[in-house]
N, C-alpha and C. Protein backbone atom coordinates (compact mmCIF):
# COMPACT_ATOMS: atom_id res chain seq x y z
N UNK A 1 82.99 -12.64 -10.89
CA UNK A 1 83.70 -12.15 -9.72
C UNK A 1 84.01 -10.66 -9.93
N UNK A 2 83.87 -9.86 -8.88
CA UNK A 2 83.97 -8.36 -9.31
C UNK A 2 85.59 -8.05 -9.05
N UNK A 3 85.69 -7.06 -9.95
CA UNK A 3 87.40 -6.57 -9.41
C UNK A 3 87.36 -5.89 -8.53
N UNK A 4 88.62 -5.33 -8.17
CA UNK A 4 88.42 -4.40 -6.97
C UNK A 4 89.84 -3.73 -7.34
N UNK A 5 90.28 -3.78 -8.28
CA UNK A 5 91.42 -2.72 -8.77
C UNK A 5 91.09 -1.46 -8.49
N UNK A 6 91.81 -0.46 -8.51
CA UNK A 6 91.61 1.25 -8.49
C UNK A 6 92.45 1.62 -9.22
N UNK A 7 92.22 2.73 -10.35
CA UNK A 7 93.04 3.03 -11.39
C UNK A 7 93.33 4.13 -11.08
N UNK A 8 94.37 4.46 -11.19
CA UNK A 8 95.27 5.80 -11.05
C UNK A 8 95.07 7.01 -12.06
N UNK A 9 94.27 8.09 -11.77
CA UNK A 9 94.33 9.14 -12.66
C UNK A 9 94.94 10.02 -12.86
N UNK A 10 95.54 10.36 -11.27
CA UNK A 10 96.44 11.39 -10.95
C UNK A 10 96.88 10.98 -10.08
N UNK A 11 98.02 11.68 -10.03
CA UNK A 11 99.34 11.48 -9.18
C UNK A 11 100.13 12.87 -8.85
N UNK A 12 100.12 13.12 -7.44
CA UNK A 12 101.13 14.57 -7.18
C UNK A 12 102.10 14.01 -6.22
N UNK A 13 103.05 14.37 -5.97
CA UNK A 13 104.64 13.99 -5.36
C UNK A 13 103.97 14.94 -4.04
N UNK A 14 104.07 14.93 -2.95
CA UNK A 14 104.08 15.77 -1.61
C UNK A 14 105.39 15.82 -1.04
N UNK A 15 105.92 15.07 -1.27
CA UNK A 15 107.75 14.61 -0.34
C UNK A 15 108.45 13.68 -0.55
N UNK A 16 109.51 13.95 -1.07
CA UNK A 16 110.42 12.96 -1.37
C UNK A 16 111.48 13.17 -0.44
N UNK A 17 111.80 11.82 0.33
CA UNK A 17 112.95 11.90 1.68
C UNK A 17 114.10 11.05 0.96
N UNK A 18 114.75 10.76 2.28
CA UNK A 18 115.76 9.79 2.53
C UNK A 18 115.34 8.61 2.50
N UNK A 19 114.04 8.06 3.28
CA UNK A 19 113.83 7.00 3.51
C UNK A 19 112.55 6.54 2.96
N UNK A 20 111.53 7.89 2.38
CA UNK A 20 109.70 7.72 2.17
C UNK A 20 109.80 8.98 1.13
N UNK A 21 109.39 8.29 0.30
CA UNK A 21 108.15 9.03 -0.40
C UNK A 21 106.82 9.17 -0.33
N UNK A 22 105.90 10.42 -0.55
CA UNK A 22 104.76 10.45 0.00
C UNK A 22 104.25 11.63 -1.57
N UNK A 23 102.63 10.45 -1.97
CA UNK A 23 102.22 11.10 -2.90
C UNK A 23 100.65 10.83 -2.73
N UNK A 24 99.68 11.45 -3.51
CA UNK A 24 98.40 11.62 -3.53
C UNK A 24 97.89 11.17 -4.88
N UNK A 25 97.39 10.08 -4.49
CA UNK A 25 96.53 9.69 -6.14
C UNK A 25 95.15 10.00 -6.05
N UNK A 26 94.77 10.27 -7.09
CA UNK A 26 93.31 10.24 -7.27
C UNK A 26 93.03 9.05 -8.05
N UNK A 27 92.18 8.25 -7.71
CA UNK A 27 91.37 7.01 -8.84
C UNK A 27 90.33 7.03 -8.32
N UNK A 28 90.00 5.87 -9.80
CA UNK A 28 88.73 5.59 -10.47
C UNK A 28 88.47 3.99 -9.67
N UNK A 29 87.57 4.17 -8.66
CA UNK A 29 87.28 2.75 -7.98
C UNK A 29 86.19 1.75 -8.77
N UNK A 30 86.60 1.08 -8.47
CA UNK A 30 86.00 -0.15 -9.21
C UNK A 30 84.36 0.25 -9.10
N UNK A 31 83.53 0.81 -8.79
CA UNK A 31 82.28 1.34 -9.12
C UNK A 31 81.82 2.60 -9.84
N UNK A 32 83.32 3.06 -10.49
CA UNK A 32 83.35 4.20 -11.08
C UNK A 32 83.35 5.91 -10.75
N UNK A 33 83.17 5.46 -9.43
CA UNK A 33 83.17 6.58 -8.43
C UNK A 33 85.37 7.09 -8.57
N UNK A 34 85.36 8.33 -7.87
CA UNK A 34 86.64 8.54 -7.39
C UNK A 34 86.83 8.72 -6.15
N UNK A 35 88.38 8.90 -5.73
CA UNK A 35 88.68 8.88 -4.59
C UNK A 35 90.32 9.03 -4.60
N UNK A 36 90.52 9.34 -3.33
CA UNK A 36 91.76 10.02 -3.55
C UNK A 36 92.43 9.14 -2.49
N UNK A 37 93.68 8.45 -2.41
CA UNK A 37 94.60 7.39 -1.92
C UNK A 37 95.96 8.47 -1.25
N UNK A 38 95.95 8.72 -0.17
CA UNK A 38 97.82 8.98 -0.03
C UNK A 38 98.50 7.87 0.50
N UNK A 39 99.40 7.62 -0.34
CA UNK A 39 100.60 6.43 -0.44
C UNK A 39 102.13 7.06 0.26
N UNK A 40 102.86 5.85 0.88
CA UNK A 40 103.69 6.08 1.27
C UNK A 40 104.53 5.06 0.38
N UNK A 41 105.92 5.67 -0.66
CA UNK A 41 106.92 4.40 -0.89
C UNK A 41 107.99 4.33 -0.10
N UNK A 42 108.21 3.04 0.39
CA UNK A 42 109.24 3.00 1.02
C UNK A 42 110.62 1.73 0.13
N UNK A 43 111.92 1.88 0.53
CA UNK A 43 112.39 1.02 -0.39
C UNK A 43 112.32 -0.84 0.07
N UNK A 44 111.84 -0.97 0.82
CA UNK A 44 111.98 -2.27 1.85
C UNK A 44 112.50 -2.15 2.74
N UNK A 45 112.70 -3.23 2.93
CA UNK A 45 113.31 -3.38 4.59
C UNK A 45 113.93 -5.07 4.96
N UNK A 46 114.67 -5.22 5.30
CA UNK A 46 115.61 -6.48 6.05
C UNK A 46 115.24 -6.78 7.93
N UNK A 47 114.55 -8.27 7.87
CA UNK A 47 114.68 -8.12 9.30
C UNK A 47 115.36 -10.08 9.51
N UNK A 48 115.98 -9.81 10.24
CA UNK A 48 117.19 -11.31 10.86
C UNK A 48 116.79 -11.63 12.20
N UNK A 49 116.05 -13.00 12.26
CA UNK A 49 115.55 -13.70 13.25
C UNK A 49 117.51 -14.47 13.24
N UNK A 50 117.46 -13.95 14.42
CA UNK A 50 119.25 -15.10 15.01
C UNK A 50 119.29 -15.38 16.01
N UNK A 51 119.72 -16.68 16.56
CA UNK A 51 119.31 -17.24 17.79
C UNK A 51 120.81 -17.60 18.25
N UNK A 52 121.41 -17.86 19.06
CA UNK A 52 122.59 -18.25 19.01
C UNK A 52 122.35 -19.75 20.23
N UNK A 53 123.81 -20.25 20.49
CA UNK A 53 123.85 -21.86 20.61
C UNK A 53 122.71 -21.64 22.07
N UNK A 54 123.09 -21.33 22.75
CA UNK A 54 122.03 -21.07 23.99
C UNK A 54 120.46 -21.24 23.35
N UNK A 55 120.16 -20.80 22.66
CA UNK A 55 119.03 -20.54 21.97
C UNK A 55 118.13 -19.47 22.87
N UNK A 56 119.11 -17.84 22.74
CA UNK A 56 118.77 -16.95 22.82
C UNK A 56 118.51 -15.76 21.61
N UNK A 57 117.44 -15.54 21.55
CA UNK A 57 117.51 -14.64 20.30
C UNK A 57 118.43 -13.12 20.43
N UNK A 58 118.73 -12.95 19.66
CA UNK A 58 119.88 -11.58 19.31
C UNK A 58 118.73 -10.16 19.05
N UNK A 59 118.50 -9.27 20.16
CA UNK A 59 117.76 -8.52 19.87
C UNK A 59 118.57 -6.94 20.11
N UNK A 60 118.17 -5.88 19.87
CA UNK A 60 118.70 -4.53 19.81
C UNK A 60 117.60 -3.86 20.45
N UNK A 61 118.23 -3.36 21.26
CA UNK A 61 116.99 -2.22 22.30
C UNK A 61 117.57 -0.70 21.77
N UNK A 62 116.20 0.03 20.95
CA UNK A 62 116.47 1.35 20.40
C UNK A 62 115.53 2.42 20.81
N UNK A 63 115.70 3.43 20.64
CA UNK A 63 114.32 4.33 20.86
C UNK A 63 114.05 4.40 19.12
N UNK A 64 112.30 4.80 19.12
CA UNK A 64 111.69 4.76 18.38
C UNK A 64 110.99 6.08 18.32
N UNK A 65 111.37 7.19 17.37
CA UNK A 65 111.06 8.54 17.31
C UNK A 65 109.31 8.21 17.12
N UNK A 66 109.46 7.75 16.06
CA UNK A 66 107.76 7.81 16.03
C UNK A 66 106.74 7.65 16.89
N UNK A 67 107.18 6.36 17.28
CA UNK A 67 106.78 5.93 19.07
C UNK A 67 106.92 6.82 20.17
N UNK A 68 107.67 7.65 20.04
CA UNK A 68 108.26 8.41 21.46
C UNK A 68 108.46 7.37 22.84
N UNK A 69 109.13 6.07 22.00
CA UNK A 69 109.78 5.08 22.94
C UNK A 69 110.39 4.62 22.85
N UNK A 70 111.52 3.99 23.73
CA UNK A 70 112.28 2.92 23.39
C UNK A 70 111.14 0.86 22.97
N UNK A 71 112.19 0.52 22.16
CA UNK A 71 111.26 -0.61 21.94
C UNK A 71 112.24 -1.99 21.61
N UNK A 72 112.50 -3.10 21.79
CA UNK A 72 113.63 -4.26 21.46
C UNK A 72 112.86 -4.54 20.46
N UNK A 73 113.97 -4.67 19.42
CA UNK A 73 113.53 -5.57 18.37
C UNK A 73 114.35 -6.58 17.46
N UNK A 74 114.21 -7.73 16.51
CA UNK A 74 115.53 -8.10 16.28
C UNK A 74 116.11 -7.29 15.46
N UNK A 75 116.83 -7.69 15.34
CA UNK A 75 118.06 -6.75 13.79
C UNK A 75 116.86 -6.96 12.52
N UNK A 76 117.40 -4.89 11.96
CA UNK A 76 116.26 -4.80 10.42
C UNK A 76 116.65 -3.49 10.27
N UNK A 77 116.76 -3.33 8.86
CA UNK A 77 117.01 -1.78 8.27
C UNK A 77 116.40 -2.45 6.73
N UNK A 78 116.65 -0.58 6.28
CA UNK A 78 116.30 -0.36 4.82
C UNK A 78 117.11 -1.13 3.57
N UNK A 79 116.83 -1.69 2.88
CA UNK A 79 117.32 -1.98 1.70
C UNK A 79 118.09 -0.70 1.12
N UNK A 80 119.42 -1.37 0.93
CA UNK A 80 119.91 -0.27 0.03
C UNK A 80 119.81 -0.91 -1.38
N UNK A 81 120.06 0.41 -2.39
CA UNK A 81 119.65 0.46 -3.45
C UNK A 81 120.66 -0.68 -4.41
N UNK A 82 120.02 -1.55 -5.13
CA UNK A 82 120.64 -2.17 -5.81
C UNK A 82 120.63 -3.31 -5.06
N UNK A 83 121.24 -3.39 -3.54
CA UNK A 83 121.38 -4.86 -3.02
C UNK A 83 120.65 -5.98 -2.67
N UNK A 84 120.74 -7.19 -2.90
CA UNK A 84 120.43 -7.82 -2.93
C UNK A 84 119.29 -8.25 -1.38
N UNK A 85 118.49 -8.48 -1.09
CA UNK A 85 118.11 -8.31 0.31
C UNK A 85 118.85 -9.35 0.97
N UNK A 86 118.92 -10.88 0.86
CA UNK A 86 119.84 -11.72 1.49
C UNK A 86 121.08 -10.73 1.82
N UNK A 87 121.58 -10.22 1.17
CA UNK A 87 122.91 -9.44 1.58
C UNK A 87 122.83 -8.19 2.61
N UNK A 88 121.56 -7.06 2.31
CA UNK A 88 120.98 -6.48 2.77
C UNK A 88 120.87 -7.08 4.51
N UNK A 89 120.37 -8.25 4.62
CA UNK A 89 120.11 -8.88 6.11
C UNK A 89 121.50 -9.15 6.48
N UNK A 90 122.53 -9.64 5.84
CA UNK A 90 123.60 -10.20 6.71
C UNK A 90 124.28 -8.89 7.08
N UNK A 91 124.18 -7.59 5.84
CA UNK A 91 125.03 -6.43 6.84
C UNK A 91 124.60 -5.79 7.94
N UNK A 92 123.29 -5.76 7.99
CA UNK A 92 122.18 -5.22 8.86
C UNK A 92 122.56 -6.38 9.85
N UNK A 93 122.45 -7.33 10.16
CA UNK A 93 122.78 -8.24 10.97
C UNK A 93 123.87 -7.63 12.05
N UNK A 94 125.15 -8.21 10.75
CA UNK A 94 126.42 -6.88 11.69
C UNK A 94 126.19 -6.53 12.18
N UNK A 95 126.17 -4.77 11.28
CA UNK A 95 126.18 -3.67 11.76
C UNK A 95 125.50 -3.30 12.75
N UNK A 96 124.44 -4.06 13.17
CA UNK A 96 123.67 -3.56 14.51
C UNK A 96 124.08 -4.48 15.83
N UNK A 97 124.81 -6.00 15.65
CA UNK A 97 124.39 -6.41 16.65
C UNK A 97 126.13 -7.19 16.75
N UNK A 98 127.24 -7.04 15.26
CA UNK A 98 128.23 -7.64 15.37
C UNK A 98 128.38 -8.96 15.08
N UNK A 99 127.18 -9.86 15.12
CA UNK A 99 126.82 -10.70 14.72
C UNK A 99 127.00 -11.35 13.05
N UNK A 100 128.35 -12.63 12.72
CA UNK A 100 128.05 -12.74 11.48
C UNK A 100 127.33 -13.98 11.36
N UNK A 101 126.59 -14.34 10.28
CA UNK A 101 126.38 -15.88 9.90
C UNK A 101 126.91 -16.36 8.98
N UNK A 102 126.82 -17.74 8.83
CA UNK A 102 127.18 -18.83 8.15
C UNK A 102 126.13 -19.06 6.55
N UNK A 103 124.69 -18.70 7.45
CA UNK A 103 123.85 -19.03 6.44
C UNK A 103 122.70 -18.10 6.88
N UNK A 104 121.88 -17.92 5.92
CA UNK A 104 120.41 -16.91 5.63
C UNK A 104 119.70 -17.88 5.47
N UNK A 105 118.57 -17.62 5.94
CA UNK A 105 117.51 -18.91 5.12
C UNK A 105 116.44 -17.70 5.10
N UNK A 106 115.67 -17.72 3.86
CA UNK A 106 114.37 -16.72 4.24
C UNK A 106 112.95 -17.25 4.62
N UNK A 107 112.29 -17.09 5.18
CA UNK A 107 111.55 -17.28 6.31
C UNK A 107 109.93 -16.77 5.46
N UNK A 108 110.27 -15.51 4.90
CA UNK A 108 108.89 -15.03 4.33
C UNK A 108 108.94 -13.60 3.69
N UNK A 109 108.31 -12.69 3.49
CA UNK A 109 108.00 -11.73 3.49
C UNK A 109 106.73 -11.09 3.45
N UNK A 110 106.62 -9.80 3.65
CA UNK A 110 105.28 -9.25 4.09
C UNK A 110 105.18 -7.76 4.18
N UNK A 111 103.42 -7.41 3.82
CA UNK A 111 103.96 -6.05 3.57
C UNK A 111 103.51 -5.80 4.94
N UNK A 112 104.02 -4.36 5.54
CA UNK A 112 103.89 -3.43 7.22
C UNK A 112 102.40 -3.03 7.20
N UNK A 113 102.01 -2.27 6.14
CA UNK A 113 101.25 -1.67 6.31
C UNK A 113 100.55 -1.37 4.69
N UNK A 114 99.54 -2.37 4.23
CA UNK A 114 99.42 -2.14 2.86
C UNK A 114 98.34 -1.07 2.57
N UNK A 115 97.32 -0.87 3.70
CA UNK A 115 96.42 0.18 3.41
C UNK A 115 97.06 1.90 2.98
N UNK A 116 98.43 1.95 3.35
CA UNK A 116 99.19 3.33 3.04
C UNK A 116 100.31 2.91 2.56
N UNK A 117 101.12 2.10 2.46
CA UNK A 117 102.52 1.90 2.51
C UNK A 117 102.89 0.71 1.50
N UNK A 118 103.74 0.82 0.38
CA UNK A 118 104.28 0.15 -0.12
C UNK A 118 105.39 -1.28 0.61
N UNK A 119 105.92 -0.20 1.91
CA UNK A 119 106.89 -1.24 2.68
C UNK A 119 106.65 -2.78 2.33
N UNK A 120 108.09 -3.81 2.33
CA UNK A 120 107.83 -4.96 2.39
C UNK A 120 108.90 -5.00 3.19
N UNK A 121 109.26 -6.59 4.28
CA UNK A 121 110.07 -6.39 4.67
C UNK A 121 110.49 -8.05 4.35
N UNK A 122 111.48 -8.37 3.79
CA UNK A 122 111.82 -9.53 4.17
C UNK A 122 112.55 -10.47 5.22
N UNK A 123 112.19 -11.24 5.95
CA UNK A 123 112.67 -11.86 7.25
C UNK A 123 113.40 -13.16 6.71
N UNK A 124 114.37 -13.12 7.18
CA UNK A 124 115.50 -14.44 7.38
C UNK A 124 115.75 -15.04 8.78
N UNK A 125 115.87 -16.00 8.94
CA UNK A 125 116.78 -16.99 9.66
C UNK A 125 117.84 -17.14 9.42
N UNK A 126 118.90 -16.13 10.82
CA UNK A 126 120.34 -16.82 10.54
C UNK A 126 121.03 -18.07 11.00
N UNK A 127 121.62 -18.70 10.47
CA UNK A 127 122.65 -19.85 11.01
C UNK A 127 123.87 -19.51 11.80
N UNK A 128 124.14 -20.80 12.29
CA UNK A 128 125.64 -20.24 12.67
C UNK A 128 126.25 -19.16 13.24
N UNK A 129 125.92 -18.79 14.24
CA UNK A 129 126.30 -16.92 14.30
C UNK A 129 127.97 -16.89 14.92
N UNK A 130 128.59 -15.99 14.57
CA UNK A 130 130.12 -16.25 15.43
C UNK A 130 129.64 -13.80 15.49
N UNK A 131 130.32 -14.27 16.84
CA UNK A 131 129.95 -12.79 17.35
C UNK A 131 131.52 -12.01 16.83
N UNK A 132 130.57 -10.84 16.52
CA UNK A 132 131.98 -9.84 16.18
C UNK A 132 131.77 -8.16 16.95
N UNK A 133 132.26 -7.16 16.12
CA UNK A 133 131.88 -5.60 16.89
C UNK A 133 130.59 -5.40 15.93
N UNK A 134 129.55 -4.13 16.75
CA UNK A 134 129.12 -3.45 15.60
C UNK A 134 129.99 -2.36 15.26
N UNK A 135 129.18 -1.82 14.14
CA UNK A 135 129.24 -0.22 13.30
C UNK A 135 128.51 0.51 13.16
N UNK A 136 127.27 0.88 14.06
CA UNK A 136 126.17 1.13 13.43
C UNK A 136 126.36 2.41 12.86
N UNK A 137 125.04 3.23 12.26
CA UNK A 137 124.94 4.40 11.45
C UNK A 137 125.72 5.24 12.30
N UNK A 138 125.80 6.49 12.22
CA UNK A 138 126.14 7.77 12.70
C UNK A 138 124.92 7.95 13.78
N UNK A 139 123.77 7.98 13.25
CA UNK A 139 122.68 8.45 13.95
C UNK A 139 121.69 7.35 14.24
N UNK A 140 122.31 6.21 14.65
CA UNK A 140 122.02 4.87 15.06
C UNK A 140 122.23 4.50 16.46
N UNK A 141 121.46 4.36 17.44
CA UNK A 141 122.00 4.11 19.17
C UNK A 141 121.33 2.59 18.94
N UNK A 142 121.44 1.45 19.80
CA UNK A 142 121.61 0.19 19.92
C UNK A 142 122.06 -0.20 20.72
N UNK A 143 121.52 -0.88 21.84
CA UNK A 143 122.00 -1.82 22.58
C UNK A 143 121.69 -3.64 22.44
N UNK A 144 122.26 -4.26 21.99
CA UNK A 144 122.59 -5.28 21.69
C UNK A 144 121.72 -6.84 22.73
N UNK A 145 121.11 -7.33 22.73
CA UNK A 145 120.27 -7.86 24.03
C UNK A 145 120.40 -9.33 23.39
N UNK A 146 120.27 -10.63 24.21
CA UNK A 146 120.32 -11.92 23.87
C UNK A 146 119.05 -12.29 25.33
N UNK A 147 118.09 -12.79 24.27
CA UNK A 147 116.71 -12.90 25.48
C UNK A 147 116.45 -14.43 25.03
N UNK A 148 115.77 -15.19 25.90
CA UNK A 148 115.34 -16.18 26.02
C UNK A 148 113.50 -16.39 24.92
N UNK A 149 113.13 -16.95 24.65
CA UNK A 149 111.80 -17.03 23.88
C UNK A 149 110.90 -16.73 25.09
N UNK A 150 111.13 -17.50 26.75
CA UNK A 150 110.10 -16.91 27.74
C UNK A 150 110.37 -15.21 27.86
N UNK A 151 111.33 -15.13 27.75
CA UNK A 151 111.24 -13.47 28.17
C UNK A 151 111.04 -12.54 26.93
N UNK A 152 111.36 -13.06 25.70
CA UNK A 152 110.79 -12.32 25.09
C UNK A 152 109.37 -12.41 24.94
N UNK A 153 108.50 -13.57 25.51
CA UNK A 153 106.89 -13.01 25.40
C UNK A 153 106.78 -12.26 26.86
N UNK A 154 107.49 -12.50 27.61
CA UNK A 154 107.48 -11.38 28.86
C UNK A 154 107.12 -10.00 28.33
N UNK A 155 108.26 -9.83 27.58
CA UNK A 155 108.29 -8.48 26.79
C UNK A 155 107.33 -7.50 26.05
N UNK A 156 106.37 -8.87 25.16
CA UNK A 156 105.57 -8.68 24.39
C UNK A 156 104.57 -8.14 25.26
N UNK A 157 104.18 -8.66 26.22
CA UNK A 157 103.30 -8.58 27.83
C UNK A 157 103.74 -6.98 28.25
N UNK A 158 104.89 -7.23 28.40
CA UNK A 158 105.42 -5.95 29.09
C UNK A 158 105.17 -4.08 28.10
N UNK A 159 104.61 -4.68 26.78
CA UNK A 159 104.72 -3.61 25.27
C UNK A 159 106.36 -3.30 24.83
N UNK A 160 107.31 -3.90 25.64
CA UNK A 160 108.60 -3.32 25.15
C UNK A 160 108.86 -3.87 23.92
N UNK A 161 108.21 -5.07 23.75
CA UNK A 161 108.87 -5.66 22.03
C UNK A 161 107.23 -5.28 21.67
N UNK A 162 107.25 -4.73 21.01
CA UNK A 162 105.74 -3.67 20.09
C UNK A 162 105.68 -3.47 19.24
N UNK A 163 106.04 -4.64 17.87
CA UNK A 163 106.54 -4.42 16.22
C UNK A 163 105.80 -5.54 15.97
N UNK A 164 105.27 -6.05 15.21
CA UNK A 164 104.95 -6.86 14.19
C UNK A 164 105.71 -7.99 13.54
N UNK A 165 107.17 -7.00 13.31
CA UNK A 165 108.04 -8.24 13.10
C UNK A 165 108.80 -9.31 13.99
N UNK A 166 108.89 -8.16 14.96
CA UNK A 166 109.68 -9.05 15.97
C UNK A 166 108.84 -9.76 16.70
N UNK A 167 107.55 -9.94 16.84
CA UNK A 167 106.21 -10.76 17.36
C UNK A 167 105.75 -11.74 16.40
N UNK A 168 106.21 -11.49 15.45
CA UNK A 168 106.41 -12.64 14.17
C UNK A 168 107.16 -13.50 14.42
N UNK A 169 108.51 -13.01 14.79
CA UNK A 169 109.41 -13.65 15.03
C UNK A 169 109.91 -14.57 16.12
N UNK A 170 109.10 -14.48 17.22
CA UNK A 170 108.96 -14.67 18.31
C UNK A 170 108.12 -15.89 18.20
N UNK A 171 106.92 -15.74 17.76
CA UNK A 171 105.84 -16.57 17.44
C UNK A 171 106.61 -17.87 16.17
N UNK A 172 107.50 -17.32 15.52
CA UNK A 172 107.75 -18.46 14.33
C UNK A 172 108.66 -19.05 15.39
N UNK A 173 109.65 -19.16 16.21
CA UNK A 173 110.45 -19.57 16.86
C UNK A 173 109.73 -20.55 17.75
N UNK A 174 108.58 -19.76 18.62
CA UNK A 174 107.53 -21.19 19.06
C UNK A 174 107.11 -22.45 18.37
N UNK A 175 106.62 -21.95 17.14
CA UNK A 175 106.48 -22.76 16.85
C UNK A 175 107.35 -24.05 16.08
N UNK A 176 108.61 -23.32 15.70
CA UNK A 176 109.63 -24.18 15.14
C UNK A 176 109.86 -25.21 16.20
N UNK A 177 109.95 -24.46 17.67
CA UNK A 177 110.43 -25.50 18.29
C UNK A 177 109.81 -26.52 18.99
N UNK A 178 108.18 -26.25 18.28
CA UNK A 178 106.97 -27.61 18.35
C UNK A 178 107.44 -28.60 17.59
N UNK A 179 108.06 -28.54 16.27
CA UNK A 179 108.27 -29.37 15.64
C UNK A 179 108.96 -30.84 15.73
């Protein structure tokens, strides 16, 4: 069976942020040839599928700089350093939507984008939700949304929910409730 590793010969730093690092490797590909890789690290990411008794999902309508759009998605931020991601999801939970739970269950994880990007994000299922305020960042806007599973594939239809995760999430909810 052939490998398909790529070995790292060099490595230069281009940018180190807040949220990404961005560097340039050169390797040695598995046919001995080279080639040069730019990588993005990111620290992870938290995303909280929460449905409440209605069995409406808990979504946040934000603009998306990169996008140059607004886009709904459920509750998800960056891992902070050190924390635990289960913990990571229940503050992110909060802080965006006010929302606490009872219980986490994790659901999966996955990477965004592995051809450039280190990102992983891990997804939970919350329990129990009892509604509270948010807090979000300083430089955080959010509006808070409780959609039905038909309208959120409305949405999906419509491009306003346009993420990966939250079309994950959407889709695992169908099918849970085949079960």
């Amino acid at each position: 069976m052939m490998e398909f590793e790529e070995k790292t010969i060099h490595k230069e730093s281009i940018y180190e942020g807040n949220i990404v690092n961005v560097s340039v490797h050169d390797v040695t590909l598995p046919n001995g040839k080279t080639s040069k890789r730019e990588i993005i690290n990111h620290p992870g990411a938290v995303a909280v599928i929460a449905v409440t008794e209605e069995y409406k999902l808990v979504m946040v309508r934000q603009y998306r700089k990169a996008l140059e759009k607004e886009i709904i998605e459920i509750p998800a931020g960056k891992l902070e350093k050190e924390e635990p991601p289960i913990q990571s999801a229940a503050r992110e939970l909060e802080e965006e939507t006010g929302y606490k739970t009872e219980s986490l269950t994790k659901v999966t994880s996955f990477y965004t984008s592995p051809g450039f990007a280190d990102e992983i994000i891990h997804l939970y299922e919350a329990g129990k939700l009892k509604e509270g305020e948010t807090y979000t960042d300083d430089d955080e806007f959010v509006e808070v949304m409780e959609v039905s599973l038909e309208e959120a594939e409305d949405l999906i239809e419509e491009e306003r929910i346009h993420d990966a995760k939250t079309m994950f999430a959407v889709q695992y909810l169908k099918l849970k409730r085949l079960d």
